[in-house]
Protein backbone atom coordinates (compact mmCIF):
# COMPACT_ATOMS: atom_id res chain seq x y z
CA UNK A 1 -38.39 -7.40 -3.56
CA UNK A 2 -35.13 -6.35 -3.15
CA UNK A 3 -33.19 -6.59 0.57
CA UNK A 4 -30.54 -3.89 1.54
CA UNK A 5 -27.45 -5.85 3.07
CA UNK A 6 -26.36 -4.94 6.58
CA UNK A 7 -23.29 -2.73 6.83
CA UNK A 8 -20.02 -3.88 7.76
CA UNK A 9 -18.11 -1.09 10.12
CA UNK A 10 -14.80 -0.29 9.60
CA UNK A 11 -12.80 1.70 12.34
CA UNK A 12 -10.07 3.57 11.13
CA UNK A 13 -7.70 5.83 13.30
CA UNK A 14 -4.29 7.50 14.75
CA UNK A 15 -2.43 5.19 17.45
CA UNK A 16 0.06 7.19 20.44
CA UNK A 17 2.76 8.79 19.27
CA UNK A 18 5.73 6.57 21.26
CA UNK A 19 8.47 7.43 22.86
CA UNK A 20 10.80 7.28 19.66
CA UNK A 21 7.99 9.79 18.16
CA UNK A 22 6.76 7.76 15.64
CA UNK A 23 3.21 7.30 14.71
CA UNK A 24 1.45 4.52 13.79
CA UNK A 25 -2.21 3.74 11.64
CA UNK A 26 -4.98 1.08 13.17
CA UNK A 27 -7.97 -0.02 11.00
CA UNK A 28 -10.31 -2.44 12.07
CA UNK A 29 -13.23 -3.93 10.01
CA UNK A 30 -16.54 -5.77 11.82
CA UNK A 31 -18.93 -7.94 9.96
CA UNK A 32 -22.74 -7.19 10.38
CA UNK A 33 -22.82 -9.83 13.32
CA UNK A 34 -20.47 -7.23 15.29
CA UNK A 35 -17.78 -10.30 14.44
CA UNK A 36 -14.06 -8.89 14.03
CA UNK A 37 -12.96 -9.96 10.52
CA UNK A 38 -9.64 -7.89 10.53
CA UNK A 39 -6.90 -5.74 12.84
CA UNK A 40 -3.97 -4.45 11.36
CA UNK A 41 -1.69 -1.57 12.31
CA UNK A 42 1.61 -0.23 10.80
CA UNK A 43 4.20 2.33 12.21
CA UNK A 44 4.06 5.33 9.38
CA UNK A 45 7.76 7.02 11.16
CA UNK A 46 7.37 10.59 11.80
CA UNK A 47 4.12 12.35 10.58
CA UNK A 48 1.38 14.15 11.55
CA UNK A 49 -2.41 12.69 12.90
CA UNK A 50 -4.52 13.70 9.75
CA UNK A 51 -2.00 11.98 7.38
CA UNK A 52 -2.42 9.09 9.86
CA UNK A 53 -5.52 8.79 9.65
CA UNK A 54 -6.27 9.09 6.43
CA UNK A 55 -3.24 6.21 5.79
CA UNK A 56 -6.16 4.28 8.21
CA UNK A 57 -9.00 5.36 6.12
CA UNK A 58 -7.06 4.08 2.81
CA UNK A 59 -5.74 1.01 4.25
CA UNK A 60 -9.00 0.14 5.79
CA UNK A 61 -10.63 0.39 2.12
CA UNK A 62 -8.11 -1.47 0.38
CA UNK A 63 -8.85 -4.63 2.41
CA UNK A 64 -12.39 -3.94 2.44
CA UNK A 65 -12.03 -4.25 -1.02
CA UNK A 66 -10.23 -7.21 -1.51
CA UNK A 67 -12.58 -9.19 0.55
CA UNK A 68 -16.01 -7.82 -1.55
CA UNK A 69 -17.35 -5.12 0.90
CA UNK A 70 -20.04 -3.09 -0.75
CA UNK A 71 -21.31 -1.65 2.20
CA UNK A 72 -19.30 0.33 4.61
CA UNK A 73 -19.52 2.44 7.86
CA UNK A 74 -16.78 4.08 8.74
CA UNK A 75 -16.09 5.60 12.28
CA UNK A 76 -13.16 7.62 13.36
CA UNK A 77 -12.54 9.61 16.11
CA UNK A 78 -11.26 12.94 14.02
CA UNK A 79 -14.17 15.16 13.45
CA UNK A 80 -12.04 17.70 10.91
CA UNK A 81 -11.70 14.21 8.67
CA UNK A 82 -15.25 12.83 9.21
CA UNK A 83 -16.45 16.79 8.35
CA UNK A 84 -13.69 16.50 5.21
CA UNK A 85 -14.79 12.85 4.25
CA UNK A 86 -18.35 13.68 4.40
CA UNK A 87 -17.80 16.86 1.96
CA UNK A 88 -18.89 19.27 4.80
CA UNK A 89 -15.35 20.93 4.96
CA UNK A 90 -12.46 21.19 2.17
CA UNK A 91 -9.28 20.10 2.27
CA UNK A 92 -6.20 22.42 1.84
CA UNK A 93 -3.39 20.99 2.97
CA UNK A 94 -1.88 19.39 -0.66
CA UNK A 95 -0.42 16.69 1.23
CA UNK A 96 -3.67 15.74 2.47
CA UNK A 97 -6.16 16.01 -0.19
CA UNK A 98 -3.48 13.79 -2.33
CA UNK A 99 -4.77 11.31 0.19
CA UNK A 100 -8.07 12.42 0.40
CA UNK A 101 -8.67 12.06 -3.44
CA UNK A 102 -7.23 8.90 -3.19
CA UNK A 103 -9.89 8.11 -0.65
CA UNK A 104 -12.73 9.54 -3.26
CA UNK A 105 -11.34 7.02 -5.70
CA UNK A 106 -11.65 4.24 -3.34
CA UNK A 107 -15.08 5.20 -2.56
CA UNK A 108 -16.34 4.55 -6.53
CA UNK A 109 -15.75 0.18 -5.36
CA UNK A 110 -18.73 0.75 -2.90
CA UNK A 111 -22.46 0.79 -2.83
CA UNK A 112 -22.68 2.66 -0.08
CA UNK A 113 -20.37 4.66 2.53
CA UNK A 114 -20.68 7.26 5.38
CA UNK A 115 -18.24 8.49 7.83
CA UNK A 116 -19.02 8.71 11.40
CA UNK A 117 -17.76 10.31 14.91
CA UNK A 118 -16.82 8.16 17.18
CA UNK A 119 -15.70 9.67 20.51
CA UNK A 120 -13.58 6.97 21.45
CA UNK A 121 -12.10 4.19 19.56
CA UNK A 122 -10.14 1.51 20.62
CA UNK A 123 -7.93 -1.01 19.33
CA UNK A 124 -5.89 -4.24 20.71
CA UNK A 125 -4.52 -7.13 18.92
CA UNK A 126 -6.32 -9.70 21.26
CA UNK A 127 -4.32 -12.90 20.07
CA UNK A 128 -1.59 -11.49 22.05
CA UNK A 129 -3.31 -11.81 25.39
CA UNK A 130 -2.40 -8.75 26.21
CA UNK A 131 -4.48 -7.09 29.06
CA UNK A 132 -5.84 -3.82 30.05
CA UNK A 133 -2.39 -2.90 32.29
CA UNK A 134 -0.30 -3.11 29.16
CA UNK A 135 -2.62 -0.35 27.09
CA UNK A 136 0.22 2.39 27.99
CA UNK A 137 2.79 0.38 26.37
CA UNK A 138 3.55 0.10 22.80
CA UNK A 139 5.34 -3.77 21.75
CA UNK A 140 6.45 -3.34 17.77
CA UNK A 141 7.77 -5.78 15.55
CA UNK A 142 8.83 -5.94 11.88
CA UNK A 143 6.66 -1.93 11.94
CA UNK A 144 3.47 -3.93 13.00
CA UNK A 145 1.75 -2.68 16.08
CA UNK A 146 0.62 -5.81 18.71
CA UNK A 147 -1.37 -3.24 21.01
CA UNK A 148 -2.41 0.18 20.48
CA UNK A 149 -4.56 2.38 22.59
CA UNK A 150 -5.83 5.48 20.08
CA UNK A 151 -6.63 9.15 21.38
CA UNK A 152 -9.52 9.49 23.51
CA UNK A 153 -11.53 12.15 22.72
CA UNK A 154 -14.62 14.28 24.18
CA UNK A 155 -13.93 11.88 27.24
């Protein structure tokens, strides 16, 4: 008898824009037990929202990968990616299905993946104690992001 092993979730999206017009990635991964395992962010510079969320998608697998995850859902809040991910939709920008095949060679390290809409996803470095009345604010350091607040959409 063979037991299927509960799914980690991964979120993976496109912080603000800021003021300076930069743009920034945020991937978070949750064990089974809905416990947060990692939150990392980095400022990309000036780009557009499906490279930066496919840099999200990419990072997020690389440290899945490095700590063993075979089993991965994945939820962003782009539905053009999750239709592209999902092979619904091709890709024709060539900048982005570099990183999209880049993503399909990631995928070969897992037993199982699937990409799914989320309408709103949210993410906030809590060690900083940072509270709900700083979410329109963006504090940066060494190109790490300390609080993000990503696109709301369908809200």
């Amino acid at each position: 008898m063979s037991t299927n092993p509960l799914p980690f979730v991964g979120f993976a999206d496109d912080a603000c824009h800021s003021t300076q017009n930069l743009s920034f990635d945020v991937w978070e991964l949750f064990d089974p037990n809905d416990e947060l395992v990692i939150l990392q962010g980095t400022c990309l510079g000036h780009t557009t929202n499906n490279i930066v969320e496919y840099s999200a998608v990419i990072e997020l697998f690389s440290e899945a990968i490095a700590l063993g995850i075979r089993v991965l859902v994945v939820k962003l809040d782009s539905q053009l990616i999750v239709l592209q991910l999902n092979k619904h939709y091709s890709v024709r920008n060539p900048n982005i299905l570099r990183m999209y095949l880049r993503v399909c060679l990631l995928e070969i390290n897992f037993d199982y993946i699937t990409y799914l809409l989320e309408t709103m996803v949210l993410c906030m470095v809590f060690a900083h104690g940072f509270g709900q009345d700083d979410f329109r604010s963006m504090v940066l350091d060494a190109s790490h992001v300390y609080i993000c607040i990503v696109t709301l959409k369908g809200t």
